[in-house]
C-alpha atoms as a PDB file:
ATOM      1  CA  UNK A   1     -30.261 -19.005  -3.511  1.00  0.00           C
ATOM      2  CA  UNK A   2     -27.515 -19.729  -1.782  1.00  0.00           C
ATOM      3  CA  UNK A   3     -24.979 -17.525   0.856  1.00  0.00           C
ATOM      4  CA  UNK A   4     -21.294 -17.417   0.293  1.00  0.00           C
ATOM      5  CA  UNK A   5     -18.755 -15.701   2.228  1.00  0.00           C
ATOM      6  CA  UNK A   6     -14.948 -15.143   1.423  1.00  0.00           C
ATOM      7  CA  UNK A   7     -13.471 -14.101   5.022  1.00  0.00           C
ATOM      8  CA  UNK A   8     -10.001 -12.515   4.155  1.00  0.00           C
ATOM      9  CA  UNK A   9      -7.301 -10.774   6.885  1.00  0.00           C
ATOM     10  CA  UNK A  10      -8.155  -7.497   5.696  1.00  0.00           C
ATOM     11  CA  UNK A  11     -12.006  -8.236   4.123  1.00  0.00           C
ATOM     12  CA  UNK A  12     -14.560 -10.321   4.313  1.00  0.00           C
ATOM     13  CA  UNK A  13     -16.550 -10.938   0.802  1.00  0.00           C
ATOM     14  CA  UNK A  14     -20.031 -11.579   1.003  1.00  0.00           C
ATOM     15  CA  UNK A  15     -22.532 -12.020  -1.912  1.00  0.00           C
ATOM     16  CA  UNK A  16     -25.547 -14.396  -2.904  1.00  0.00           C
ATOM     17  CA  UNK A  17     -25.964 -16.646  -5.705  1.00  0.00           C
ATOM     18  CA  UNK A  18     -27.315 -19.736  -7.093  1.00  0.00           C
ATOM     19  CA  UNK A  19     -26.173 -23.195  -8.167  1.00  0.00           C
ATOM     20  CA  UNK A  20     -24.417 -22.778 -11.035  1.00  0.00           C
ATOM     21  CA  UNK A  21     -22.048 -20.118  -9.565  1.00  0.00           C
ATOM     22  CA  UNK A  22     -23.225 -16.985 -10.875  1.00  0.00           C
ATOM     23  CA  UNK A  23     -23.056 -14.518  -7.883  1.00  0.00           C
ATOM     24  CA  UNK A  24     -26.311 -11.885  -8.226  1.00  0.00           C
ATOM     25  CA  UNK A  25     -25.281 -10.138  -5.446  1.00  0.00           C
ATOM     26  CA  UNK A  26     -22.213  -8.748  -3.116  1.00  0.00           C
ATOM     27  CA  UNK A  27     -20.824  -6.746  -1.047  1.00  0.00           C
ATOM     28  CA  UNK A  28     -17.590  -5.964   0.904  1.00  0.00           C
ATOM     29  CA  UNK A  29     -17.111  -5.393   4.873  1.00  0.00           C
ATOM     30  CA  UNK A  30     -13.575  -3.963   6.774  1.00  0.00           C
ATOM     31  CA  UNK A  31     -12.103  -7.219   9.078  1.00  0.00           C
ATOM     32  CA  UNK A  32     -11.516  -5.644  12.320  1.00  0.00           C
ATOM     33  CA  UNK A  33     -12.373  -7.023  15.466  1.00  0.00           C
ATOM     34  CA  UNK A  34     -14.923 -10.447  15.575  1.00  0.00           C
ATOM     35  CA  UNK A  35     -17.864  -8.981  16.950  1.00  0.00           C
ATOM     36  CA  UNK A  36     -18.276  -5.687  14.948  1.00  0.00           C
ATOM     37  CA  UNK A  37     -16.842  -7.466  11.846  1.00  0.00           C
ATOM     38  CA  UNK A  38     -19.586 -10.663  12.095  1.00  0.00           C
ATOM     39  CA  UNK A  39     -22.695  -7.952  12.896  1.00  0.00           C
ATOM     40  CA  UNK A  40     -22.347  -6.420   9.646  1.00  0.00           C
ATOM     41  CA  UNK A  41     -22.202  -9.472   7.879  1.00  0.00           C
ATOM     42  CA  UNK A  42     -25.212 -11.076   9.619  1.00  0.00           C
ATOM     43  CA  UNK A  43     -27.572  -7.714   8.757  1.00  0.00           C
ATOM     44  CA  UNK A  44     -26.494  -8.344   4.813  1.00  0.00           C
ATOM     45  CA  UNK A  45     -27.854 -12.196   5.316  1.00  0.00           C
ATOM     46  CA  UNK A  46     -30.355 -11.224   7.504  1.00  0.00           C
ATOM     47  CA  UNK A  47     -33.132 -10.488   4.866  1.00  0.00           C
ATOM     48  CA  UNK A  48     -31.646 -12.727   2.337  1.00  0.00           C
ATOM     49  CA  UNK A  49     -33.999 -16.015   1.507  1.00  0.00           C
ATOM     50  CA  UNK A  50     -30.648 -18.603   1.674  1.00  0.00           C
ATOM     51  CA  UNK A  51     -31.190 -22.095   1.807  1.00  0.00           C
ATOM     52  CA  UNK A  52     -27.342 -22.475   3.388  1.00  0.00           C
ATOM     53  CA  UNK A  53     -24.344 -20.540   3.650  1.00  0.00           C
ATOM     54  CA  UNK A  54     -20.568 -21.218   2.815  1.00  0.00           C
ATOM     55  CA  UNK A  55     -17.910 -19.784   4.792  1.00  0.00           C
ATOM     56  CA  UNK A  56     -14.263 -19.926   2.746  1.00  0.00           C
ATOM     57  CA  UNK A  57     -12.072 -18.460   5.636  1.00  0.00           C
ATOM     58  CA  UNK A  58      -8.479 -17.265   6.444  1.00  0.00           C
ATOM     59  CA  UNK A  59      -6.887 -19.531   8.715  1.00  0.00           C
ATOM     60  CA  UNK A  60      -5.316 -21.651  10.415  1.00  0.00           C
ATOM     61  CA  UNK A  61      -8.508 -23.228  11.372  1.00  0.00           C
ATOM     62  CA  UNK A  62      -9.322 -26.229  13.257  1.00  0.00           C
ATOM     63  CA  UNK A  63     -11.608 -28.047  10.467  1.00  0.00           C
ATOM     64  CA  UNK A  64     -11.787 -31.507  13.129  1.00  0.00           C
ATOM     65  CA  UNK A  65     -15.284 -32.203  13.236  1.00  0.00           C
ATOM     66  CA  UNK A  66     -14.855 -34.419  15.953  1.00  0.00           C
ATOM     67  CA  UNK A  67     -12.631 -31.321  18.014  1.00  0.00           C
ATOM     68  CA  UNK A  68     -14.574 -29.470  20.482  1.00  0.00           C
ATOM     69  CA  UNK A  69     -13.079 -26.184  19.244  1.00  0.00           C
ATOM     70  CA  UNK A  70     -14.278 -27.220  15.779  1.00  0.00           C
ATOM     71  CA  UNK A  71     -14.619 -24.027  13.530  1.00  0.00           C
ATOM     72  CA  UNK A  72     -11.926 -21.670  15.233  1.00  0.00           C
ATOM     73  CA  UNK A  73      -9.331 -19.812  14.257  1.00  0.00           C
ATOM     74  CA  UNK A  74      -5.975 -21.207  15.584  1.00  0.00           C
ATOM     75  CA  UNK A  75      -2.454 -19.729  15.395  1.00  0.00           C
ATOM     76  CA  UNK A  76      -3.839 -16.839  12.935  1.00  0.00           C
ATOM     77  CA  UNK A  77      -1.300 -13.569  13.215  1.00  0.00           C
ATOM     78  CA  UNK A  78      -4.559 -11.471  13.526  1.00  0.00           C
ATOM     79  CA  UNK A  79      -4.779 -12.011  17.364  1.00  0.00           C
ATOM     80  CA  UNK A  80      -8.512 -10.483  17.654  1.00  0.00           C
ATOM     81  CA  UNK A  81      -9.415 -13.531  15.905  1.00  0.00           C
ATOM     82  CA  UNK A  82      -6.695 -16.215  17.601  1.00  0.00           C
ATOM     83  CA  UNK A  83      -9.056 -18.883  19.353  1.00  0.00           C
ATOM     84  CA  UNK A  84     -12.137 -17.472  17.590  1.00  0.00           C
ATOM     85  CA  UNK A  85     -15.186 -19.671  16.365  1.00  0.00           C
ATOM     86  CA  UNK A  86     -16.338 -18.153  13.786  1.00  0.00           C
ATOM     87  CA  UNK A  87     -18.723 -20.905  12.774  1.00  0.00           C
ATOM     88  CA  UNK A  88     -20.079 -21.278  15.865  1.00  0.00           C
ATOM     89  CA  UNK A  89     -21.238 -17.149  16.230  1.00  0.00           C
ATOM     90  CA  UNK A  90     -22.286 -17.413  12.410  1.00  0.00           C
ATOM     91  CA  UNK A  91     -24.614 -20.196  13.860  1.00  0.00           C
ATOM     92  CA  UNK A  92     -25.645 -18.270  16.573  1.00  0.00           C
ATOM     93  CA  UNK A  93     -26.612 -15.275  14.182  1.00  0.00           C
ATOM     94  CA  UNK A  94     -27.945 -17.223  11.385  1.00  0.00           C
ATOM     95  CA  UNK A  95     -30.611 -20.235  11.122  1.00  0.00           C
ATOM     96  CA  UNK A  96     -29.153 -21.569   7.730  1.00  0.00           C
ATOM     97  CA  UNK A  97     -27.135 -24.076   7.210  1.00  0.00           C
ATOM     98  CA  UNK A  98     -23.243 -23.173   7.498  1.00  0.00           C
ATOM     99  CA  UNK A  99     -20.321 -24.883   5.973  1.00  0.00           C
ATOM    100  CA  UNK A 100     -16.574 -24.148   6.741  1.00  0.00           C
ATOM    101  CA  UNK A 101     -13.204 -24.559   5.403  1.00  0.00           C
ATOM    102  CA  UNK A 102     -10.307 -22.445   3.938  1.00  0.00           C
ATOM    103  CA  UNK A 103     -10.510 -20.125   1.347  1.00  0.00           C
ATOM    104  CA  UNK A 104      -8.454 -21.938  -0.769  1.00  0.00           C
ATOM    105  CA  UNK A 105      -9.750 -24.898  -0.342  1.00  0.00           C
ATOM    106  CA  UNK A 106     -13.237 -23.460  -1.083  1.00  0.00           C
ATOM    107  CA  UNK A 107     -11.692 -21.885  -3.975  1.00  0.00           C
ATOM    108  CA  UNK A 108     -10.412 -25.157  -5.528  1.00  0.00           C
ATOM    109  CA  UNK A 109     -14.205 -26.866  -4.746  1.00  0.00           C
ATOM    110  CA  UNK A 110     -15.433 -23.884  -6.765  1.00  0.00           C
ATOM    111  CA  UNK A 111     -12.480 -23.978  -9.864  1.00  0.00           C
ATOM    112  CA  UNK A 112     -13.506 -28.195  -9.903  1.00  0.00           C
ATOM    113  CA  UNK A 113     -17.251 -27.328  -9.927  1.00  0.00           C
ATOM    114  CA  UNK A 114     -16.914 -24.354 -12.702  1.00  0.00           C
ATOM    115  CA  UNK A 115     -13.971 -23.133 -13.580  1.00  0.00           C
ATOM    116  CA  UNK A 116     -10.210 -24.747 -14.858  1.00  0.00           C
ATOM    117  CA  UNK A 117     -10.111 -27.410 -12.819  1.00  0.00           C
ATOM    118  CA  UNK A 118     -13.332 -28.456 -14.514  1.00  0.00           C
ATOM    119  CA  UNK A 119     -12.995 -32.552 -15.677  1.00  0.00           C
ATOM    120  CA  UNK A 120      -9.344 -32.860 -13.391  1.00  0.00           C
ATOM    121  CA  UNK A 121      -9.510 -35.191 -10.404  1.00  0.00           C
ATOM    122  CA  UNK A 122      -6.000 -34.055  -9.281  1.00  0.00           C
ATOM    123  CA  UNK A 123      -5.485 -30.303  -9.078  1.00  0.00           C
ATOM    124  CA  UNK A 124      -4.043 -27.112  -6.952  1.00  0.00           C
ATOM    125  CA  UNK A 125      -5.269 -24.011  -6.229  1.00  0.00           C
ATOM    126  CA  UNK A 126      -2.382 -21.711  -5.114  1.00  0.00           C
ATOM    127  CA  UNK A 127      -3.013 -18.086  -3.801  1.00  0.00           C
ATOM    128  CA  UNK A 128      -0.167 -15.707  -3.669  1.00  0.00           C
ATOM    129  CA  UNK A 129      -1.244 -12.328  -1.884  1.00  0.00           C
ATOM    130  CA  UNK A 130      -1.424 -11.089   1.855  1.00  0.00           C
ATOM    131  CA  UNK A 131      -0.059 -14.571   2.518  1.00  0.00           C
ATOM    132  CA  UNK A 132       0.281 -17.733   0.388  1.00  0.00           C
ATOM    133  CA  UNK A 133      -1.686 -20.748   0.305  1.00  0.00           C
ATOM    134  CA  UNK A 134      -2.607 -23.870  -1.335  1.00  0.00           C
ATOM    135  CA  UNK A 135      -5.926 -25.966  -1.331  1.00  0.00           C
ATOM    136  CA  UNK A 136      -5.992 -29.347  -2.821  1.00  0.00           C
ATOM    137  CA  UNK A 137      -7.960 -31.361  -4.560  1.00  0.00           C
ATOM    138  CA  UNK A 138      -7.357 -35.078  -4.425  1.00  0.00           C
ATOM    139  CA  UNK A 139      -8.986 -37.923  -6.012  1.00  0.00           C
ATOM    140  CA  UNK A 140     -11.617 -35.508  -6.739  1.00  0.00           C
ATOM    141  CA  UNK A 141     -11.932 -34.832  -3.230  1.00  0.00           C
ATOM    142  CA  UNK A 142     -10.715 -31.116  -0.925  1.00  0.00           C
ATOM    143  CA  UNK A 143      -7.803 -33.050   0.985  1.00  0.00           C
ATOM    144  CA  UNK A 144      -7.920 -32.639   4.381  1.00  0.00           C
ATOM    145  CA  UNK A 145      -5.671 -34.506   7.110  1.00  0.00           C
ATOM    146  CA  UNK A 146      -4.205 -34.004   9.940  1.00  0.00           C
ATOM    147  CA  UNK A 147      -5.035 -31.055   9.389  1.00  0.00           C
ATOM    148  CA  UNK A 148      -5.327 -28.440   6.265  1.00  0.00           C
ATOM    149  CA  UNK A 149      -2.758 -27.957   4.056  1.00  0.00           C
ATOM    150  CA  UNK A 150      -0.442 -25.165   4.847  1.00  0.00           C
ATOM    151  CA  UNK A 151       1.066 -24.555   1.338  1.00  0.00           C
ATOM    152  CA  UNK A 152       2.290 -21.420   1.807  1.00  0.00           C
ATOM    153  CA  UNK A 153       5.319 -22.278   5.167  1.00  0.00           C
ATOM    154  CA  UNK A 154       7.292 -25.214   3.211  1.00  0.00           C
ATOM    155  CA  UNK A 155      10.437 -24.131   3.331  1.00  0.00           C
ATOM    156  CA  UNK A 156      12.621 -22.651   0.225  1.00  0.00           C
ATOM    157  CA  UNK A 157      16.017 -22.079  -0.614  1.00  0.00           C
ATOM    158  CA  UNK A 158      17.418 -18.570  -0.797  1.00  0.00           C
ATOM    159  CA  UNK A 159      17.954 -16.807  -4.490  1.00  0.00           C
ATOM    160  CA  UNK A 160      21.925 -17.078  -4.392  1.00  0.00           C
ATOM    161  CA  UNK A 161      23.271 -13.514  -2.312  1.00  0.00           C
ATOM    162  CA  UNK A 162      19.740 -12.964  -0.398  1.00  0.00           C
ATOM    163  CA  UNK A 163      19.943 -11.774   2.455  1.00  0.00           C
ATOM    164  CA  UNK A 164      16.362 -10.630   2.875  1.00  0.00           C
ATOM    165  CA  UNK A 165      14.758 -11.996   6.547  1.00  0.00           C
ATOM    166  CA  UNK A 166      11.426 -12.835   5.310  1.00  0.00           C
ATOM    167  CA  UNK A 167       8.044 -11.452   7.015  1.00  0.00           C
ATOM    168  CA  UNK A 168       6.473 -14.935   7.841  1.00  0.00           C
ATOM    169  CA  UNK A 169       6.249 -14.493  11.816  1.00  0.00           C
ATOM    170  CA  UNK A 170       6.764 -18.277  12.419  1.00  0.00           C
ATOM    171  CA  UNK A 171       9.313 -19.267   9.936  1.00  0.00           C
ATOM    172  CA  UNK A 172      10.547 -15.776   8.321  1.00  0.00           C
ATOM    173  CA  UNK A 173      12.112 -17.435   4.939  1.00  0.00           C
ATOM    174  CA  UNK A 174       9.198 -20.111   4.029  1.00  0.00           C
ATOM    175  CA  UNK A 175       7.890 -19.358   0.830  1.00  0.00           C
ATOM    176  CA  UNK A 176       4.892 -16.633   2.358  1.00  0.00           C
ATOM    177  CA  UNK A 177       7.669 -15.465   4.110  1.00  0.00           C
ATOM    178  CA  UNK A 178       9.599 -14.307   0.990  1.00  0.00           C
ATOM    179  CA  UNK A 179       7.113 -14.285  -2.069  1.00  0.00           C
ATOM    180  CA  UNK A 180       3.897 -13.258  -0.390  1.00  0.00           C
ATOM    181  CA  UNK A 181       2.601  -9.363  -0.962  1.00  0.00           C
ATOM    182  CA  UNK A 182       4.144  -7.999   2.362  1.00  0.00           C
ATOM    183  CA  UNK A 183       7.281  -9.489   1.570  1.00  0.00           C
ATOM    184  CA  UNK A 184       7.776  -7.815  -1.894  1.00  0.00           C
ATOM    185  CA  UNK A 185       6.579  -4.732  -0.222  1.00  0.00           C
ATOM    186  CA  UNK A 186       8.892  -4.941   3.057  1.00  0.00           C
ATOM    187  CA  UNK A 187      11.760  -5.974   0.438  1.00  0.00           C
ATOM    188  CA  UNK A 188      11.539  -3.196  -2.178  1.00  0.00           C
ATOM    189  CA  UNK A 189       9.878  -0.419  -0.503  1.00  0.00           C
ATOM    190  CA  UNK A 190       6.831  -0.688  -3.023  1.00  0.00           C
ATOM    191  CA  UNK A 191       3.834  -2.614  -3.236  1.00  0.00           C
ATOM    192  CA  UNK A 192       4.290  -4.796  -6.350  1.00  0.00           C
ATOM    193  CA  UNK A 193       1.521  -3.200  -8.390  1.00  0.00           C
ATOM    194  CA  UNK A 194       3.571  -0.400  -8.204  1.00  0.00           C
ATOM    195  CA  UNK A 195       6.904  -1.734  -9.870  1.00  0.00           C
ATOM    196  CA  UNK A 196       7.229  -1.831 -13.459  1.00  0.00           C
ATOM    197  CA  UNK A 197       7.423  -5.172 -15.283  1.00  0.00           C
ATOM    198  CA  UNK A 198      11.218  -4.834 -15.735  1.00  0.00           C
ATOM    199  CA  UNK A 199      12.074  -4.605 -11.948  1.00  0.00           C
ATOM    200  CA  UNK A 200      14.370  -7.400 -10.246  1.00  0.00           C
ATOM    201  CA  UNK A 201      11.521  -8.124  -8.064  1.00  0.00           C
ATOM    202  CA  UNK A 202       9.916 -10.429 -10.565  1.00  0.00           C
ATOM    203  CA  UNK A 203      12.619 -12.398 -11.454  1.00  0.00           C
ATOM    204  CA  UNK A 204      13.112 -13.119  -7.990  1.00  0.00           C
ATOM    205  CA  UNK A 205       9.375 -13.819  -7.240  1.00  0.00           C
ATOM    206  CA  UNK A 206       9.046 -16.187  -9.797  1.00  0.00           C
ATOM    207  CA  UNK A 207      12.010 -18.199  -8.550  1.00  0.00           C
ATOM    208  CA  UNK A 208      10.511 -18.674  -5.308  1.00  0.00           C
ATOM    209  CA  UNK A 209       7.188 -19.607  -6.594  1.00  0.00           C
ATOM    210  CA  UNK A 210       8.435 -21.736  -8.845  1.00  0.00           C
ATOM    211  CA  UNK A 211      10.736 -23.422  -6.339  1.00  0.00           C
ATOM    212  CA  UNK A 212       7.184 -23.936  -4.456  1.00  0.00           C
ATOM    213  CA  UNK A 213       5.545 -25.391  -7.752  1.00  0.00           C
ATOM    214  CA  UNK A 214       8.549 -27.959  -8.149  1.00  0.00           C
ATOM    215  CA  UNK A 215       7.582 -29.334  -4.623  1.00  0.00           C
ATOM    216  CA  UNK A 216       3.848 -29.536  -5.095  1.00  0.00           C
ATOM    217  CA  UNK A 217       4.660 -31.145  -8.573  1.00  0.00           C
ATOM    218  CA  UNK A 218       6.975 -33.767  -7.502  1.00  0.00           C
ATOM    219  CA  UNK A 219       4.954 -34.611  -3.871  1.00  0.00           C
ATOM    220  CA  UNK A 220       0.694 -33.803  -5.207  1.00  0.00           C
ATOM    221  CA  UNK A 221       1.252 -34.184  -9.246  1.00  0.00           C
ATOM    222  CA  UNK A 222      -1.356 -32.112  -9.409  1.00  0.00           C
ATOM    223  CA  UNK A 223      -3.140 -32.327 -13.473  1.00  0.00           C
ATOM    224  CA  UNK A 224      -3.428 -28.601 -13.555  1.00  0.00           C
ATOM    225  CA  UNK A 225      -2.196 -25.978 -11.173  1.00  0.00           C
ATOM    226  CA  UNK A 226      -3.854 -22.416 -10.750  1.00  0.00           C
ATOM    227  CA  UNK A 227      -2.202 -19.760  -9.351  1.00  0.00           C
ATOM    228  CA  UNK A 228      -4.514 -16.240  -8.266  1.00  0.00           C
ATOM    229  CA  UNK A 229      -4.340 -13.901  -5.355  1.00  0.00           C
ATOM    230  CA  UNK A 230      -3.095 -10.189  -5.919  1.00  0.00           C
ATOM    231  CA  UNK A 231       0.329 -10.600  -6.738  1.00  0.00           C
ATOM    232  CA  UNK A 232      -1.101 -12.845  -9.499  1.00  0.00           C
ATOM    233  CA  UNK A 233      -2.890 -10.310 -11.230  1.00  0.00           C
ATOM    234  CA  UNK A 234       0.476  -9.435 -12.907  1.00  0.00           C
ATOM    235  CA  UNK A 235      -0.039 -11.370 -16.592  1.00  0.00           C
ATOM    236  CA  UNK A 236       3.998 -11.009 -17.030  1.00  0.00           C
ATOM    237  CA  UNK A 237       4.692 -13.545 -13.849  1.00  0.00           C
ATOM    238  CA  UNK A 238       2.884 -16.489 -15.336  1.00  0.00           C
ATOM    239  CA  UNK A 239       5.975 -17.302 -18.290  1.00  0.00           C
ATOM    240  CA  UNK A 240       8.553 -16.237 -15.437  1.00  0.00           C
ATOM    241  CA  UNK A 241       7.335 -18.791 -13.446  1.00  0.00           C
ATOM    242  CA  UNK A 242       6.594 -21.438 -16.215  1.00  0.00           C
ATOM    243  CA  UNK A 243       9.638 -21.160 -17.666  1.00  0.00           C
ATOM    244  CA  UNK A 244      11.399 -21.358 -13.992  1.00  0.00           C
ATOM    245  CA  UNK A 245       9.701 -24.276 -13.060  1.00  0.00           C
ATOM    246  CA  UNK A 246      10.616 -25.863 -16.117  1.00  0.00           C
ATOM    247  CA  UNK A 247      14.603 -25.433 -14.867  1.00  0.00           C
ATOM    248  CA  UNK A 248      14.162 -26.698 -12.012  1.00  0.00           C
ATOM    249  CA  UNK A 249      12.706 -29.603 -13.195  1.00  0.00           C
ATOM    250  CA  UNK A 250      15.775 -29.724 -15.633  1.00  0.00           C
ATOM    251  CA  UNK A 251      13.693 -32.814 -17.823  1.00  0.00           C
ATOM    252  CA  UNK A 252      13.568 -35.297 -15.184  1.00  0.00           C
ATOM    253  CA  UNK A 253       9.224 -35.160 -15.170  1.00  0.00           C
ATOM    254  CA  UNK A 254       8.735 -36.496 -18.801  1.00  0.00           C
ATOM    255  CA  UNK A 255       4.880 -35.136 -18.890  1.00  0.00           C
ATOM    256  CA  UNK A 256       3.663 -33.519 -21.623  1.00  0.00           C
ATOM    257  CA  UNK A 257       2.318 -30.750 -19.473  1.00  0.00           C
ATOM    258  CA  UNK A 258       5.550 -29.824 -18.281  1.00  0.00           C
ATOM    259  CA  UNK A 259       7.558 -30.308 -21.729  1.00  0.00           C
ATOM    260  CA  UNK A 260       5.072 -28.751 -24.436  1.00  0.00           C
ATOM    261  CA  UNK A 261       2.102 -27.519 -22.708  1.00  0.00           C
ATOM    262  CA  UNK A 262       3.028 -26.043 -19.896  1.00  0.00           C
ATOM    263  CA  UNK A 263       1.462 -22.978 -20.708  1.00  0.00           C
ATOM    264  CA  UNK A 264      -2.062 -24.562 -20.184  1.00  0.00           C
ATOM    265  CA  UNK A 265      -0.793 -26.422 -17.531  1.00  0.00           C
ATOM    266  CA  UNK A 266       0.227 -23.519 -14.608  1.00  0.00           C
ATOM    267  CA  UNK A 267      -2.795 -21.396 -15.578  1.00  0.00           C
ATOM    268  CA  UNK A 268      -4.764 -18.122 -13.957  1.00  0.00           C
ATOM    269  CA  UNK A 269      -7.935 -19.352 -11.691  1.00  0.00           C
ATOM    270  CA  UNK A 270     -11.221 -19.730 -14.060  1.00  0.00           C
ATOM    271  CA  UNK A 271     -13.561 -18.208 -12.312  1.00  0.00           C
ATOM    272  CA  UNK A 272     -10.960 -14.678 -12.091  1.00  0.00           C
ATOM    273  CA  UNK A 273     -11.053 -13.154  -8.636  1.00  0.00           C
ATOM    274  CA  UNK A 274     -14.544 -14.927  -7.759  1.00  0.00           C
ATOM    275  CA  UNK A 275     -12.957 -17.777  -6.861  1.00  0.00           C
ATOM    276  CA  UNK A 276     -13.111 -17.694  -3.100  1.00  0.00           C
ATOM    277  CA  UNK A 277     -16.899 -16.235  -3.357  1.00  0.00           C
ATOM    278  CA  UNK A 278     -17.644 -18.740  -5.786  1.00  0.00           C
ATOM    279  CA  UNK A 279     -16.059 -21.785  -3.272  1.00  0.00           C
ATOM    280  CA  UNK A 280     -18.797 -20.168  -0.810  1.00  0.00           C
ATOM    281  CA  UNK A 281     -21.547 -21.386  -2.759  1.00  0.00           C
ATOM    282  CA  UNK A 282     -19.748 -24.498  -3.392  1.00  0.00           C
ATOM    283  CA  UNK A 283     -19.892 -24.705   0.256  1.00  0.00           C
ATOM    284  CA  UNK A 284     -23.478 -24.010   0.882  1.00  0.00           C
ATOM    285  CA  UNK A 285     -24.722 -26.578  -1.751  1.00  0.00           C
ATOM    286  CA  UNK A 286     -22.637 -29.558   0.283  1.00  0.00           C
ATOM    287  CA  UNK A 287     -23.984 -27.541   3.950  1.00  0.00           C
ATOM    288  CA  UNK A 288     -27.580 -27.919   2.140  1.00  0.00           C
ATOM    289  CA  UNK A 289     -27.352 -31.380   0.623  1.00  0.00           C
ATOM    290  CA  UNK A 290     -25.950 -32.447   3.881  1.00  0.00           C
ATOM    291  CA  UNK A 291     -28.771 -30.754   5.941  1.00  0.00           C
ATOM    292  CA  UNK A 292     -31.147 -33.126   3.163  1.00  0.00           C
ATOM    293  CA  UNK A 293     -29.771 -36.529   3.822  1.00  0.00           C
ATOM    294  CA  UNK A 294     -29.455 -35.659   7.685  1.00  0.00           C
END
């Protein structure tokens, strides 16, 4: 068995399962402050038999193994957890095995490995919730450079008479800044699982998503893309959005998946909402086979 944990802004996800991605076990624990927050989640590992554990976390992180602050949180807004290493105190607590990188980009290991990015070599992974962001998968590798990819702060232009700020704290009108969950919220007053499907929100939301898309498209050409989070729960967005980024494109990407099957081609995650656990175990089977050859 193997230990997985999705570590969120407002949750961290942690469950057991095997190699084939079928979680047997999970369970859910409040992110508050470091220390409290990483005790309860050592006590559910503590009497679990794991041969290695996966850590898909929020971020920014600092995934340099060759950077003495390797493993820490960096310019995160949650400032109990700015300058954090998290993999180092997970080491401290647990005497497994520990892998680290985003959650998306553990989610996109996991959608390659099992889900609809199954067979691709090329593919994103794009979560639109508390924030927005992307993980990659290149050459049939999780692309990491200078850094991570931060998918969710390239810069969009504004819907034609918006004059909404934006809630991204760095760069108010990137696209987390005007598409993510706190920014439908902040801009209509409502949470968007409580507007109807006919509000204006949606129309707007899938223009700046799709605006997004259009980049990734034209810079990644990603085979498949695979959009989940919360706000993505909402069926109804998926032909706004297709059918947006299609317009934008206006013809001049002569793919198939963009002219007749872009419906299977900007598609919900595989693996639903256990994407990010899922990427966990992806995680702890490369922290084990690693631990092998080493």
């Amino acid at each position: 068995m193997f230990g997985a944990i999705e570590a969120g802004g407002t949750k961290f996800v942690c469950g057991i399962g095997d190699d084939r991605g079928r979680i047997v076990d999970q369970i859910t624990i409040p992110t508050t402050v470091p220390e409290e927050t990483l005790e309860r989640v050592a006590e559910y590992f503590q009497d679990k038999a794991i041969r290695a554990l996966g850590l898909g976390c929020f971020g920014p992180l600092d995934l340099d193994p060759a950077s003495p602050t390797y493993g820490s949180l960096t310019s995160t807004p949650k400032l109990a957890w700015r300058g954090f290493n998290i993999l180092a105190d997970l080491r401290r607590r647990l005497a497994v095995p520990i892998a680290i990188d985003t959650d998306v980009n553990a989610a996109i290991l996991a959608e390659h490995r099992w889900g609809a990015a199954q067979g691709l070599h090329t593919a994103l992974y794009l979560t639109v919730g508390t924030g927005i962001g992307g993980g990659i998968l290149a050459e049939g590798q999780i692309l990491h450079g200078m850094m991570h990819p931060e998918a969710g702060h390239v810069i969009v232009r504004r819907a034609a008479g918006d004059t909404f700020p934006g809630v991204c704290p760095a760069h108010g009108d990137c696209l987390e800044g005007m598409a993510s969950g706190p920014a439908i919220e902040k801009r209509w007053g409502s949470k968007g699982r409580d507007l109807p499907p006919d509000h204006p929100a949606w129309d707007l939301e899938a223009g700046y998503l799709a605006q997004g898309l259009v980049t990734y498209i034209c810079v990644l050409s990603p085979q498949r893309i695979l959009l989940g989070g919360g706000v993505m729960q909402r069926a109804d967005l998926f032909p706004r959005i297709r059918q947006k980024v299609s317009e934008m494109l206006h013809g001049y990407i002569q793919r198939p998946e963009i002219v007749t099957k872009i419906d299977d081609y900007i598609v919900p995650p595989g693996l639903g909402t256990q994407s990010g656990l899922c990427g966990g175990l992806a995680l702890a089977m490369k922290a084990a086979e690693a631990r092998k050859e080493g």
